[in-house]
Structures are given as structure tokens and as C-alpha cells.
N, C-alpha and C. Protein backbone atom coordinates (compact mmCIF):
# COMPACT_ATOMS: atom_id res chain seq x y z
N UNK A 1 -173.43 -65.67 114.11
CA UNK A 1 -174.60 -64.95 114.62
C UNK A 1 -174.54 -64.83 116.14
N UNK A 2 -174.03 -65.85 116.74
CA UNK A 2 -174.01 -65.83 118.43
C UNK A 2 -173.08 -64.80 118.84
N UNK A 3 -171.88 -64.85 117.81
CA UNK A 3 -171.27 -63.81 118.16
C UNK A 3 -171.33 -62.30 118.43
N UNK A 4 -172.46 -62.07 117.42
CA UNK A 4 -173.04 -61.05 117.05
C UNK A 4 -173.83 -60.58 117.73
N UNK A 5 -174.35 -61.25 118.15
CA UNK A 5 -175.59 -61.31 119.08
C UNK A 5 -175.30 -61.05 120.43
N UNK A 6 -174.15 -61.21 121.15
CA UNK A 6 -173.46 -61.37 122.28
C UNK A 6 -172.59 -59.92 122.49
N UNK A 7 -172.09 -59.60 121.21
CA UNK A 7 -171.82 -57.88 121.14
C UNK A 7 -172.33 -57.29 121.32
N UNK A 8 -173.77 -57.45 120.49
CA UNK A 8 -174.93 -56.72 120.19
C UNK A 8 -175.36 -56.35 121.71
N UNK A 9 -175.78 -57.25 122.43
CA UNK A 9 -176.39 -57.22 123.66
C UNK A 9 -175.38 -56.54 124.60
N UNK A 10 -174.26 -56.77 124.54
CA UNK A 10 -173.05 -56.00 125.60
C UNK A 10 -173.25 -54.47 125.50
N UNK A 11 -173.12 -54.07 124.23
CA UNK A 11 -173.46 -52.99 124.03
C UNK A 11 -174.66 -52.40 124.08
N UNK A 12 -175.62 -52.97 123.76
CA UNK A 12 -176.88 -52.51 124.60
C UNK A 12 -176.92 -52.66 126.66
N UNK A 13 -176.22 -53.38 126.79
CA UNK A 13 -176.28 -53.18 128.27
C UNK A 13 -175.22 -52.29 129.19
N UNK A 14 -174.35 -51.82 128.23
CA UNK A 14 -173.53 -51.14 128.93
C UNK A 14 -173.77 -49.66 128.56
N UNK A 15 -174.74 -49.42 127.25
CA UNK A 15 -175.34 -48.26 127.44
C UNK A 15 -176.35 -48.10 127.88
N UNK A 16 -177.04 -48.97 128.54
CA UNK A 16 -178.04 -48.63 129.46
C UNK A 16 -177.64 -48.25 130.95
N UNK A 17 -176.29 -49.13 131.45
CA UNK A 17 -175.42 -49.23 132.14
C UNK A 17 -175.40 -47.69 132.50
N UNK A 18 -174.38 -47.37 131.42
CA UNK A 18 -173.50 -45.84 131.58
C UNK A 18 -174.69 -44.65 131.61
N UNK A 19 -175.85 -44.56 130.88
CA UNK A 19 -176.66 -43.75 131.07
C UNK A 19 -177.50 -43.67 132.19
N UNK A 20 -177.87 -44.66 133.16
CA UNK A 20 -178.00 -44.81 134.29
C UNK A 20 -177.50 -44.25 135.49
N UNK A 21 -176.06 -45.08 135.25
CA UNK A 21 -174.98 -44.19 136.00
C UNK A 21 -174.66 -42.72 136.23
N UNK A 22 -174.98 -41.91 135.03
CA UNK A 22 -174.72 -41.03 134.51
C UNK A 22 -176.09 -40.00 135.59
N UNK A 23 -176.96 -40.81 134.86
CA UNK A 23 -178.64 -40.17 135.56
C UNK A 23 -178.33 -40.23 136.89
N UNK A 24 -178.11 -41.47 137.74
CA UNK A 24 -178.05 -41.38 138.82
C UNK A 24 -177.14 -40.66 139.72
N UNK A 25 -175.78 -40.74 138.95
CA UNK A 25 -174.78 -39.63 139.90
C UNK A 25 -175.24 -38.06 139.78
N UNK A 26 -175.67 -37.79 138.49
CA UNK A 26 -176.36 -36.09 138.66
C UNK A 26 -177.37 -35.84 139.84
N UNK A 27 -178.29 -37.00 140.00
CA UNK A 27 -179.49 -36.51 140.78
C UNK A 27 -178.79 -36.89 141.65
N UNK A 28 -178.05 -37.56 142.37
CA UNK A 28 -177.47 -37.39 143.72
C UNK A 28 -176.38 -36.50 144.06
N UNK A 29 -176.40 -35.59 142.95
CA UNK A 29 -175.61 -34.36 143.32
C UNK A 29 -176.04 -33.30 143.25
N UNK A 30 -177.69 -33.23 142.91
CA UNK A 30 -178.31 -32.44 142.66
C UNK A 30 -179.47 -32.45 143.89
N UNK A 31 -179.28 -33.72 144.70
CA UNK A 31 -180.20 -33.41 146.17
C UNK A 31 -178.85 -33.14 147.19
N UNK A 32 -177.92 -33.86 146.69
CA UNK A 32 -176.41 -33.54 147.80
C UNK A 32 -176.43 -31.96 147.96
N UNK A 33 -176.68 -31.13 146.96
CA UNK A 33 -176.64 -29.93 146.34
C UNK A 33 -177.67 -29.06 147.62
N UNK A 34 -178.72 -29.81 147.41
CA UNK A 34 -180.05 -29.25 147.93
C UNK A 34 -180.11 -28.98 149.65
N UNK A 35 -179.28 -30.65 149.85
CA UNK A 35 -179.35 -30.56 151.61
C UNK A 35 -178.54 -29.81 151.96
N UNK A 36 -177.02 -29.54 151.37
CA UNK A 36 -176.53 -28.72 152.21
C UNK A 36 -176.63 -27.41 151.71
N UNK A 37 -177.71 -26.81 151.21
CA UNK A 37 -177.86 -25.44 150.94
C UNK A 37 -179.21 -25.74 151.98
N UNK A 38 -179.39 -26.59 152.81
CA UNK A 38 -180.50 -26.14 153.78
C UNK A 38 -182.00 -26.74 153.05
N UNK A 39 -182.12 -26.46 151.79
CA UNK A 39 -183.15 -26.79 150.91
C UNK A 39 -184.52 -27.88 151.50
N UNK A 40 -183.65 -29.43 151.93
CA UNK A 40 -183.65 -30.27 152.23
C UNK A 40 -183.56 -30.87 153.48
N UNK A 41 -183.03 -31.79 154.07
CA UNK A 41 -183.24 -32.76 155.60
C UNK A 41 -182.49 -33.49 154.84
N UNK A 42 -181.56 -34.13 155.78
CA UNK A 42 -180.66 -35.25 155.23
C UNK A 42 -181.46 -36.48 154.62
N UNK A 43 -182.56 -36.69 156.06
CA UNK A 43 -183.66 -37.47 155.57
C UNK A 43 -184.21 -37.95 154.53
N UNK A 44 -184.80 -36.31 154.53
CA UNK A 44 -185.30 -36.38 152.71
C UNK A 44 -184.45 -36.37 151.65
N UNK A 45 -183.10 -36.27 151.58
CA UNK A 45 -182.14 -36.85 150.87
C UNK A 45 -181.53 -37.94 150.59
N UNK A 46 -181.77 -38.57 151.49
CA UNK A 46 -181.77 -40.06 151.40
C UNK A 46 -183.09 -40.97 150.97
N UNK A 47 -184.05 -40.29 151.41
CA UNK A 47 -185.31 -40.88 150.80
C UNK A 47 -185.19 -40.53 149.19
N UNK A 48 -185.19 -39.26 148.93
CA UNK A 48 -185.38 -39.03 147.16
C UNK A 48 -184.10 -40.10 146.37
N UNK A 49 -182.97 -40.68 147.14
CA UNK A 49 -182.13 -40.96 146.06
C UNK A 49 -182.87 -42.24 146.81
N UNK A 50 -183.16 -42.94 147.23
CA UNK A 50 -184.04 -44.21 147.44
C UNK A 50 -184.56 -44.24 146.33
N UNK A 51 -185.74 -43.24 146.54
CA UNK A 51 -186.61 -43.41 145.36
C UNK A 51 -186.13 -42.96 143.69
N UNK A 52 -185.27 -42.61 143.64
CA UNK A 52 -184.52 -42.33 141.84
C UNK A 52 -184.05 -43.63 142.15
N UNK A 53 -183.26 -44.48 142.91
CA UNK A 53 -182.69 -45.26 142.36
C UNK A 53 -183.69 -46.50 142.35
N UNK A 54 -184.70 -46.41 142.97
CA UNK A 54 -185.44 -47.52 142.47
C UNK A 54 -186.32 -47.46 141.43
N UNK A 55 -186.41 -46.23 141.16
CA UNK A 55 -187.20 -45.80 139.61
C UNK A 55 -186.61 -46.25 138.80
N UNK A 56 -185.01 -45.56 138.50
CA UNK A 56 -184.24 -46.13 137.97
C UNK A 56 -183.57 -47.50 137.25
N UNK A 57 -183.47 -48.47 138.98
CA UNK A 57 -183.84 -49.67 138.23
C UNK A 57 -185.01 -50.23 137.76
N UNK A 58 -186.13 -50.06 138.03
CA UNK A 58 -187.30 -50.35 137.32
C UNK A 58 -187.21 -49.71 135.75
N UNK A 59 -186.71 -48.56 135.36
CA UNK A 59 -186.36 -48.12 134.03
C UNK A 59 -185.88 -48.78 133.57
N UNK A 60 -184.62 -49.76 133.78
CA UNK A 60 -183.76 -50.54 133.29
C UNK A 60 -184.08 -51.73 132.81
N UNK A 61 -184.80 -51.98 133.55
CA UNK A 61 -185.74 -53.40 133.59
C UNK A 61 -186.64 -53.31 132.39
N UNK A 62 -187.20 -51.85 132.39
CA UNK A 62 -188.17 -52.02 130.96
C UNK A 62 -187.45 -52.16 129.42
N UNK A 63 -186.56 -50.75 129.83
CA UNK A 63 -186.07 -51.27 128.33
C UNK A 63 -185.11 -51.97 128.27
N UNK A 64 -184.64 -53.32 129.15
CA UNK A 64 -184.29 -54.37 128.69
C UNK A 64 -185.19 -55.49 128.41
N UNK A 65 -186.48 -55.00 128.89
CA UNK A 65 -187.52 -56.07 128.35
C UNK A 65 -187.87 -55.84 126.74
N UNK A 66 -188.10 -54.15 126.61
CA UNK A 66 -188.05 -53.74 125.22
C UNK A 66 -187.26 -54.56 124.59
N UNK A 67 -185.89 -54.38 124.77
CA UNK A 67 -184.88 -54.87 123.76
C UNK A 67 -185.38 -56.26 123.62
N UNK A 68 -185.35 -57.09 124.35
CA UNK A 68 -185.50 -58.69 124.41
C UNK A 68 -186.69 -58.50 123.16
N UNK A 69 -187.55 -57.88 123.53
CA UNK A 69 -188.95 -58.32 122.89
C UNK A 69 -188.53 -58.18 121.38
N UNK A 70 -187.81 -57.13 120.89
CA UNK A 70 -187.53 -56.72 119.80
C UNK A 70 -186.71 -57.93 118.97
N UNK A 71 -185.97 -58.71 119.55
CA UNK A 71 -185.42 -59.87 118.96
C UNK A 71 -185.62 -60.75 118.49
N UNK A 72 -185.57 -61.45 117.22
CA UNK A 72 -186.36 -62.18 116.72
C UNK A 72 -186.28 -63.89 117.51
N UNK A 73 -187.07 -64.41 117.16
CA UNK A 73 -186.88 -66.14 117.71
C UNK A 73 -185.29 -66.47 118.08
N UNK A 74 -184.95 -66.56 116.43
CA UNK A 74 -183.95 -66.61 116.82
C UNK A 74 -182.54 -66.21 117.52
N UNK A 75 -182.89 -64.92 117.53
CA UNK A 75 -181.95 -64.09 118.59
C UNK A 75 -182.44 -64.61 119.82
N UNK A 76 -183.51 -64.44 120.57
CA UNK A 76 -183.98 -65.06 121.91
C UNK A 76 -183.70 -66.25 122.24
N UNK A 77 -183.42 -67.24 121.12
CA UNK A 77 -183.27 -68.71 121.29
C UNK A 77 -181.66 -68.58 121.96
N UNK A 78 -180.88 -67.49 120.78
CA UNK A 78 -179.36 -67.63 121.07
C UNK A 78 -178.85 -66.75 122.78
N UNK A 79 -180.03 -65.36 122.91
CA UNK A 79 -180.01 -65.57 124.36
C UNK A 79 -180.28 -66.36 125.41
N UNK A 80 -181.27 -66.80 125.34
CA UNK A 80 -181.61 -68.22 126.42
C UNK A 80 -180.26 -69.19 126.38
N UNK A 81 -179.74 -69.71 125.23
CA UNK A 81 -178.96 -71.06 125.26
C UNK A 81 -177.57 -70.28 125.89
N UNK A 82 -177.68 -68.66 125.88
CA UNK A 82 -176.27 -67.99 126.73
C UNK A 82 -176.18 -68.12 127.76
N UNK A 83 -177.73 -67.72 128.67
CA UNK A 83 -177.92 -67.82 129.53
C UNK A 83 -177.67 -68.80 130.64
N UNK A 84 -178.46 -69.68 129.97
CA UNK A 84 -178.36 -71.28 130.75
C UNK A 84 -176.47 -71.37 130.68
N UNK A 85 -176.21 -71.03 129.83
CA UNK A 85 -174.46 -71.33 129.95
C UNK A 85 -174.13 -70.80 130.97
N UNK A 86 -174.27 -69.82 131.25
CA UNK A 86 -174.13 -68.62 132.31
C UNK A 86 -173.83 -69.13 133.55
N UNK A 87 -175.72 -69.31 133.56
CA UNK A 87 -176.34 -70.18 134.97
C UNK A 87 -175.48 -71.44 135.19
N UNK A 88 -175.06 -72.08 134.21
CA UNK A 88 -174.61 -73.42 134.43
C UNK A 88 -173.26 -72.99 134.97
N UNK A 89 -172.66 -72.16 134.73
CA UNK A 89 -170.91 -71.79 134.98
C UNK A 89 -171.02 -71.29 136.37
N UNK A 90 -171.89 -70.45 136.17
CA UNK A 90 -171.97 -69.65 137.67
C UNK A 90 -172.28 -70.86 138.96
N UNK A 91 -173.11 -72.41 138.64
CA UNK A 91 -173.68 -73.05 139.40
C UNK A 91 -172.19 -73.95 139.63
N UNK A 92 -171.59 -74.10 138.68
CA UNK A 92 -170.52 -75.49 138.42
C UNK A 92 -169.82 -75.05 139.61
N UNK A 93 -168.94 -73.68 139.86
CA UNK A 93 -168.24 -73.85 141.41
C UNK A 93 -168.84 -74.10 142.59
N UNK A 94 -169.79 -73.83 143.23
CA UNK A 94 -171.13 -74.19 143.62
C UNK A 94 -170.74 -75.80 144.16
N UNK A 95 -171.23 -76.54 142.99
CA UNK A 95 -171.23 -78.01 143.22
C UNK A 95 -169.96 -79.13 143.17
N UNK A 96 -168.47 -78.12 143.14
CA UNK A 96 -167.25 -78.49 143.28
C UNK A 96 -167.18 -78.26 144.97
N UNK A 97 -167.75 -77.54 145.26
CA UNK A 97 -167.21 -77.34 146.81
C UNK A 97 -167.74 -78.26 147.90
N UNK A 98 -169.50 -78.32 147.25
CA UNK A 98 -170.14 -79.65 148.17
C UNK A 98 -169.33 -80.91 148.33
């Protein structure tokens, strides 16, 4: 099941990933588009992809909260105990160097 579960989630995050990506390189080629046809101010081209990309990640954020929520106990249990693995691996070089 952990295994499963660990696919499961990769693949949900790397298509949230790629569709993101996807969203975000169009609209920054679609104000890139804008400023130098005059349309725009560099300014305001840099402000609008500010603001898509922080929409953006706030999008991301939801429906990875969606997904989480959708998981039963025990799927959430087997994310958390990944997690902390995670955290713990990521911390362990950390406290080799002190």
C-alpha cells in the first residue's frame, strides 16, 4: 500500500507540476507578447507574471490540499510517516556537520 500510495502521489504532483508549468510559460509569453508589441510597460509585465505566478502557486496549494483531504486515514497516516522520513533525511546531514 505505501508503495502505492507513494506512486499515487508522484503522479499527482507531477501533474500538477507539468500543468502549471505549462499555464505559466503560456502566460508569460502571452504578456512577453504584449510588451513588445507596445501593448504593455515592461513594468506591467513583470507585475502581471508576479501576480499569475503567485495565483498560481496558491492554485497548487489548493488542490494539493484537495487531494490530501480526499485520502482516507489511512493513506494520510502513510503520508505523514513519509514525510517525517523525509524531514528526518533532509535534517540527518544537517546534524553530521555540527
Amino acid at each position: 500500500m505505501l508503495q502505492s500510495l507513494g506512486n499515487d502521489l508522484k503522479k499527482i504532483l507531477l501533474a500538477g507540476i507539468g500543468a502549471a508549468a505549462v499555464t505559466a510559460e503560456k502566460s508569460q509569453q502571452v504578456v512577453a507578447e504584449l510588451v513588445r508589441r507596445g501593448e504593455l510597460t515592461v513594468e506591467q509585465g513583470r507585475s502581471i507574471n508576479e501576480e499569475l505566478q503567485h495565483k498560481a502557486q496558491q492554485r497548487r496549494q489548493e488542490e494539493w490540499l484537495e487531494q490530501v483531504e480526499r485520502l482516507s486515514p489511512q493513506q494520510r497516516q502513510a503520508l505523514k510517516d513519509k514525510l517525517e522520513e523525509l524531514e528526518r533525511q533532509e535534517s540527518a546531514p544537517d546534524a553530521e556537520k555540527q
